[in-house]
C-alpha atoms as a PDB file:
ATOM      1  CA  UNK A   1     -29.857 -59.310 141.084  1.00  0.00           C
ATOM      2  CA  UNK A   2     -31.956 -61.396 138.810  1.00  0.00           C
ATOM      3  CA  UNK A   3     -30.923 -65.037 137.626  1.00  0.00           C
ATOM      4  CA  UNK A   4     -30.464 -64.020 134.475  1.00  0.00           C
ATOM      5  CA  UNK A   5     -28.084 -61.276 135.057  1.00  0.00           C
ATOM      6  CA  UNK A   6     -25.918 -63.765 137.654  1.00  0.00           C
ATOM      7  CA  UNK A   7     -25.746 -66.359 134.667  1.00  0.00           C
ATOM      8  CA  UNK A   8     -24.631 -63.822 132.734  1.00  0.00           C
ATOM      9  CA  UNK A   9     -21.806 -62.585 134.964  1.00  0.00           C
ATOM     10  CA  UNK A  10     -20.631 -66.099 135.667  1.00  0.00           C
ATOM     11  CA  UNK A  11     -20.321 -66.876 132.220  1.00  0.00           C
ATOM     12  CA  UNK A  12     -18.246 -64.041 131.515  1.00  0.00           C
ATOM     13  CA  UNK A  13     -16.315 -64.655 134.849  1.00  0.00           C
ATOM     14  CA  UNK A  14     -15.812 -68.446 133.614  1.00  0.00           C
ATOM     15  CA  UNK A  15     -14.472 -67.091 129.683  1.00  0.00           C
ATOM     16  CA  UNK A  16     -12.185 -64.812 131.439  1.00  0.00           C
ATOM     17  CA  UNK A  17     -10.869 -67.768 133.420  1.00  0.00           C
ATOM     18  CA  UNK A  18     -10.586 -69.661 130.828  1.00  0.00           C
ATOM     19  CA  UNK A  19      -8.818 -67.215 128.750  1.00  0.00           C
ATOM     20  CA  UNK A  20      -6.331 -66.637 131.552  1.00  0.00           C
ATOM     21  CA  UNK A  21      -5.356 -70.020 131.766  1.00  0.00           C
ATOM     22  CA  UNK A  22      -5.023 -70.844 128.017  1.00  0.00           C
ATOM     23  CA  UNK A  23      -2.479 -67.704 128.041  1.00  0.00           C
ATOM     24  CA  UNK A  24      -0.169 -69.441 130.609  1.00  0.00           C
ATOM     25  CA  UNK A  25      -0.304 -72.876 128.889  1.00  0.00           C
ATOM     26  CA  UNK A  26       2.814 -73.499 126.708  1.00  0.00           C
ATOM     27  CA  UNK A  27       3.572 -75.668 124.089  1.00  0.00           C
ATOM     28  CA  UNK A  28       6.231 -78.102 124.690  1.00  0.00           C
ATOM     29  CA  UNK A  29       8.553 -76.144 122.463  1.00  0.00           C
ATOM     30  CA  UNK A  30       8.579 -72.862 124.591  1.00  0.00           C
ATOM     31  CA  UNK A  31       8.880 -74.565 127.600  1.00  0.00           C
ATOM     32  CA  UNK A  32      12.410 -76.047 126.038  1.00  0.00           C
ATOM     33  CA  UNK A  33      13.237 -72.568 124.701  1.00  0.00           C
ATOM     34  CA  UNK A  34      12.506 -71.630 128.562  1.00  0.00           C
ATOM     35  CA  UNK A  35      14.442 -74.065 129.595  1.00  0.00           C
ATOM     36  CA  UNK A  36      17.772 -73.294 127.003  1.00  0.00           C
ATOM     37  CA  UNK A  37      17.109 -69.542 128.030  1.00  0.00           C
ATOM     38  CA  UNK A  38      18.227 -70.128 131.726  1.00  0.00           C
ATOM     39  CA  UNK A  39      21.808 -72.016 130.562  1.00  0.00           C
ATOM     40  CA  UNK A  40      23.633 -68.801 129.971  1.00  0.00           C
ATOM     41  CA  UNK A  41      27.157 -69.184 131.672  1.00  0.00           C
ATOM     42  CA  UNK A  42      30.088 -71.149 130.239  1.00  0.00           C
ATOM     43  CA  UNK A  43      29.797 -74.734 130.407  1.00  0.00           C
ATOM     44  CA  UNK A  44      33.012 -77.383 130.414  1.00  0.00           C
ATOM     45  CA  UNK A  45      34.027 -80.404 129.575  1.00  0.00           C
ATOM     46  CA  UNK A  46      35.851 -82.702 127.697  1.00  0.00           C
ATOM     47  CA  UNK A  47      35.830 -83.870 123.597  1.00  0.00           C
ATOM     48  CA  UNK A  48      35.616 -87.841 123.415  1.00  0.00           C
ATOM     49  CA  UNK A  49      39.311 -87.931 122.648  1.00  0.00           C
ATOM     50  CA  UNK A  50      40.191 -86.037 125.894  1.00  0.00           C
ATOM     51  CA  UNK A  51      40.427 -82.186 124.847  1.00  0.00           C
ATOM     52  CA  UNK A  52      39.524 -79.877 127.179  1.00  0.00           C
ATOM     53  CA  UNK A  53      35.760 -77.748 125.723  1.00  0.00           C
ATOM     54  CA  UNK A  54      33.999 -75.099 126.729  1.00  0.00           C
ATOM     55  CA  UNK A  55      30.369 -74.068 125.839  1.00  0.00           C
ATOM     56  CA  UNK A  56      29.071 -70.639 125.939  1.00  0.00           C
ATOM     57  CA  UNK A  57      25.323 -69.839 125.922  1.00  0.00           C
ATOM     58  CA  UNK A  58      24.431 -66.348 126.142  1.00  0.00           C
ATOM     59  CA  UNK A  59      20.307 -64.917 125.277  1.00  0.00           C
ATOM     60  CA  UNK A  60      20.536 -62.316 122.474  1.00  0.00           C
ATOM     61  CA  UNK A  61      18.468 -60.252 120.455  1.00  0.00           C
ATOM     62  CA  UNK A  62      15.818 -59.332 123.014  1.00  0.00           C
ATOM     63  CA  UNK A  63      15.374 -62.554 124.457  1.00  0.00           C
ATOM     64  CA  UNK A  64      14.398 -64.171 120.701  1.00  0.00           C
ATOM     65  CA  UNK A  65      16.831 -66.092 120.497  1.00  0.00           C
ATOM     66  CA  UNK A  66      19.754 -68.212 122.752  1.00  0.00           C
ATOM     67  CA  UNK A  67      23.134 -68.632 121.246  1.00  0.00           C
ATOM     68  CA  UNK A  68      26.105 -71.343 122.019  1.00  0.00           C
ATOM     69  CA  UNK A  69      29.243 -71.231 121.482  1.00  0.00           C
ATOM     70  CA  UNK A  70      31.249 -74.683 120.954  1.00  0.00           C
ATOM     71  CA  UNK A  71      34.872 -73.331 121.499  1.00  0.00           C
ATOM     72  CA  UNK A  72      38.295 -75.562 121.624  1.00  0.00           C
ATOM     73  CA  UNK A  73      36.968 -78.472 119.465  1.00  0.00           C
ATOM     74  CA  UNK A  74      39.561 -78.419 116.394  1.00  0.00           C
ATOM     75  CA  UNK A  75      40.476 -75.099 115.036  1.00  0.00           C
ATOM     76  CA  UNK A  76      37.076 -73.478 114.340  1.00  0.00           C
ATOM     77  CA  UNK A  77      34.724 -72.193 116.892  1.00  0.00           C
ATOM     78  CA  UNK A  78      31.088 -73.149 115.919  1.00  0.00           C
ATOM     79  CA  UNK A  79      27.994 -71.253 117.078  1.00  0.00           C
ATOM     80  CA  UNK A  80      24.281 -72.721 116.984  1.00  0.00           C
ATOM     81  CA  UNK A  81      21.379 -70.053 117.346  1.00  0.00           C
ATOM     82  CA  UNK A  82      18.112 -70.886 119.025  1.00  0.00           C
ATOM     83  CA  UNK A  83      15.025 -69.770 118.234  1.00  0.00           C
ATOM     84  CA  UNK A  84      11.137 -69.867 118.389  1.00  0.00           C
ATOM     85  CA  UNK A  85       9.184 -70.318 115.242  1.00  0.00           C
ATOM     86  CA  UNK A  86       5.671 -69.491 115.929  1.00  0.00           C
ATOM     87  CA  UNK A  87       4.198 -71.053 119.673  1.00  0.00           C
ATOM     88  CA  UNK A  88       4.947 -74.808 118.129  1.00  0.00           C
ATOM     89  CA  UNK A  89       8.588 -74.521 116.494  1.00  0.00           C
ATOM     90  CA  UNK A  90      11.423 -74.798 118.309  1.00  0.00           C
ATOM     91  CA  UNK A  91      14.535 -74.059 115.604  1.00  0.00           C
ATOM     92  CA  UNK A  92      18.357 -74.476 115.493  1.00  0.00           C
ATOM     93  CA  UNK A  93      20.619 -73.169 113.335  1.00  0.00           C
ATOM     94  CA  UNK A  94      23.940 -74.596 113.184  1.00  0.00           C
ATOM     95  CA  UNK A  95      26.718 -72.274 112.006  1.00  0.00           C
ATOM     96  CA  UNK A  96      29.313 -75.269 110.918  1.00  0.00           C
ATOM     97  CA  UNK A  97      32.785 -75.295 110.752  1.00  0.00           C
ATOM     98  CA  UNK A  98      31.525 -77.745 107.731  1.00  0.00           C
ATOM     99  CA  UNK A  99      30.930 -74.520 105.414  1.00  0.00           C
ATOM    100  CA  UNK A 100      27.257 -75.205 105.634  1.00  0.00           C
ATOM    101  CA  UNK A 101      24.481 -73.664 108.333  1.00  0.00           C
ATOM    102  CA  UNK A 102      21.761 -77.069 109.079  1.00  0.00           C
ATOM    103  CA  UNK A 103      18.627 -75.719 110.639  1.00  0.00           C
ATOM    104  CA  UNK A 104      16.841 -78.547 112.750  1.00  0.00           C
ATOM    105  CA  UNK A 105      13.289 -78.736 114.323  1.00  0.00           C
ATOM    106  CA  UNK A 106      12.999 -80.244 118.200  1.00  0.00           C
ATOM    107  CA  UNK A 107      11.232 -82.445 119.393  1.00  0.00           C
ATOM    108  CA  UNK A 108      10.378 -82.732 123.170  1.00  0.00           C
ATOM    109  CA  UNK A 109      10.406 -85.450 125.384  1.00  0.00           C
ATOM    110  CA  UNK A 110       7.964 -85.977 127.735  1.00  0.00           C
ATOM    111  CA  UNK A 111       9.533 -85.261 130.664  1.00  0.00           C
ATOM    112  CA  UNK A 112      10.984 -82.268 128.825  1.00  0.00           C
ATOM    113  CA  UNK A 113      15.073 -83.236 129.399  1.00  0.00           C
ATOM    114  CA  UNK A 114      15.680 -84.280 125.888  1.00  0.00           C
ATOM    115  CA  UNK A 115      15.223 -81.729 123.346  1.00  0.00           C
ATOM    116  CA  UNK A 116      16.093 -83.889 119.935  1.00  0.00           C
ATOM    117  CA  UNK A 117      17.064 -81.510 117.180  1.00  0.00           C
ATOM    118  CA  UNK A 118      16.646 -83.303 113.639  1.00  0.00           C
ATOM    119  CA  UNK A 119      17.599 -81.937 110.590  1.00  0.00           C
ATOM    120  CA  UNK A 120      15.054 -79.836 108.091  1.00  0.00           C
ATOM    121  CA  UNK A 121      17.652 -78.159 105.206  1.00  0.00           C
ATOM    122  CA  UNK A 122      20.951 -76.236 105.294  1.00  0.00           C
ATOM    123  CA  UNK A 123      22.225 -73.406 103.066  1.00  0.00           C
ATOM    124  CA  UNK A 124      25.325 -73.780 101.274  1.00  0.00           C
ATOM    125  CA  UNK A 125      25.269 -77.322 101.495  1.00  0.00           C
ATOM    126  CA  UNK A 126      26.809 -78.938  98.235  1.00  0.00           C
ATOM    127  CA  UNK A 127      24.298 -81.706  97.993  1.00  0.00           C
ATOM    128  CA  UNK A 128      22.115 -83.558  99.990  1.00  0.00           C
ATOM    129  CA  UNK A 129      25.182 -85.970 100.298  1.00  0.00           C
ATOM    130  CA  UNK A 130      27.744 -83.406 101.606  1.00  0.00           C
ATOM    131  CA  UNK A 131      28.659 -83.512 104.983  1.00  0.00           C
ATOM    132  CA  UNK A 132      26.203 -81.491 107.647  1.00  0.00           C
ATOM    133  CA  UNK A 133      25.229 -81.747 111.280  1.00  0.00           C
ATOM    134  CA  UNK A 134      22.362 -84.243 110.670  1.00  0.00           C
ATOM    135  CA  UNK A 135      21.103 -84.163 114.926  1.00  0.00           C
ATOM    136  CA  UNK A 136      21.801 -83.301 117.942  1.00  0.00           C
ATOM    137  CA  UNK A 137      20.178 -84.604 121.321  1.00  0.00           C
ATOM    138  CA  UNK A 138      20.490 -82.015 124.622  1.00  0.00           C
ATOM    139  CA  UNK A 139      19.657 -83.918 127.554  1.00  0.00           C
ATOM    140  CA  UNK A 140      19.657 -81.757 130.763  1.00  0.00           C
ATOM    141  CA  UNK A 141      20.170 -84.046 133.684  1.00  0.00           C
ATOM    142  CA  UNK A 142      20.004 -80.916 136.013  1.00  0.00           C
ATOM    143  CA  UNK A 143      20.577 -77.560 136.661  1.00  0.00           C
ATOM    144  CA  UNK A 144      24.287 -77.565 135.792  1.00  0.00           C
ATOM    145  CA  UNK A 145      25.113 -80.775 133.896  1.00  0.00           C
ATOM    146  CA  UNK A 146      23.943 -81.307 130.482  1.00  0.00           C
ATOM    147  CA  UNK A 147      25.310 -83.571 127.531  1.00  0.00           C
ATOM    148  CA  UNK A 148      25.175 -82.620 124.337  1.00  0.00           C
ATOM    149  CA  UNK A 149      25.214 -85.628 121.516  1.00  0.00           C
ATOM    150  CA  UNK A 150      26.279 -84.352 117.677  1.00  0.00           C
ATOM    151  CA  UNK A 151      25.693 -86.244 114.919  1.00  0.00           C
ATOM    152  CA  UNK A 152      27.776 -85.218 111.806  1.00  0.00           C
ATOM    153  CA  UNK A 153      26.436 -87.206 108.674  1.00  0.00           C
ATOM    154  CA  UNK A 154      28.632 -87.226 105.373  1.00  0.00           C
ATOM    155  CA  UNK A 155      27.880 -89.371 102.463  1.00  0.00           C
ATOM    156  CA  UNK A 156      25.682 -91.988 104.577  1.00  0.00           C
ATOM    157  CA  UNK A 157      28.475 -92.280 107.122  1.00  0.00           C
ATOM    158  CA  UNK A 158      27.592 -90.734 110.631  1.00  0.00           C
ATOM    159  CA  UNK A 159      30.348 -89.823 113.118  1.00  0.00           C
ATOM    160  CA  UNK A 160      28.690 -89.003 116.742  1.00  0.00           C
ATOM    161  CA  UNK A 161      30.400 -87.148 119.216  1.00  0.00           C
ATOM    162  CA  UNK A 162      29.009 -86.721 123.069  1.00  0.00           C
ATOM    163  CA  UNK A 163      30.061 -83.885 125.156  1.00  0.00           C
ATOM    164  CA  UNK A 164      29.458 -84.134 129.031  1.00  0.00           C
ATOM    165  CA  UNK A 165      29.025 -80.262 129.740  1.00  0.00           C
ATOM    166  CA  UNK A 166      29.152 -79.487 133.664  1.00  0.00           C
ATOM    167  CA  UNK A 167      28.480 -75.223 134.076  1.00  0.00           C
ATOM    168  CA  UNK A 168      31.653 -73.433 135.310  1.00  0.00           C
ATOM    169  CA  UNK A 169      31.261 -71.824 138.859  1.00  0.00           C
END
């Protein structure tokens, strides 16, 4: 085999490599969309004023998307979808017993325990003003604990509420 031809090979053996590997990297936001995708299971806890909650998460529509279920906090059930948005995007949508559906971007930490979902817009939302789910911080402190940290914002007043979700064996 000439030089030439075993330059040639090994450059085509090094693009493929490199190829390969850029396929497996993933942005921060699919690893946390990996990450929500493996909490399916019922999840329990308690409201800050001492009510018993439970947490559903359950991966739907072909794996595109993750949905939770927030069930025995006041008299409406509230469901929040997750979803990709491109390879950078993590979404939320946040079906509120407010009226109003906020969709919020994450944002990763480094570590990749706290996924920080901030709000972007809502339909049906009165006004800007009106109140809405303005955040909500997941922090995953291991395979089956996770808090969950709401922030409802209505006319420049905020109201959080933490939820200490353990995963029901």
């Amino acid at each position: 085999m000439t030089k030439s031809a075993r330059t040639k090979i090994t450059l085509i053996l090094l693009a493929a490599a490199l190829t390969a590997t850029s396929a497996l990297a993933q942005t921060s936001a699919q690893k946390a969309f990996a990450t929500i995708k493996s909490m399916p299971g019922s999840w329990e806890g308690k409201t800050p004023d001492g009510h018993a909650l439970e947490v559903t998460f359950k991966v739907v529509s072909g794996g595109s998307a993750v949905m939770s279920e927030i069930m025995g906090h006041g008299p409406e059930d509230m469901v929040s979808l997750f979803n990709m948005d491109g390879a950078d995007s993590l979404l939320m949508t946040h079906y509120c017993g407010a009226g109003n559906q906020p969709r919020m971007q994450a944002g990763v930490s480094g570590d990749g325990k706290t996924i920080t979902f901030n709000f972007v817009d809502a339909t049906n939302l009165a006004s800007p003003d009106a109140g809405h789910m303005q955040r909500m911080v997941l922090t995953l402190l291991d395979d089956n604990h996770h808090t969950e940290e709401w922030t409802f914002v209505d006319h420049g007043k905020e109201l959080k509420e933490l939820f200490d979700l353990r995963r029901k064996m």
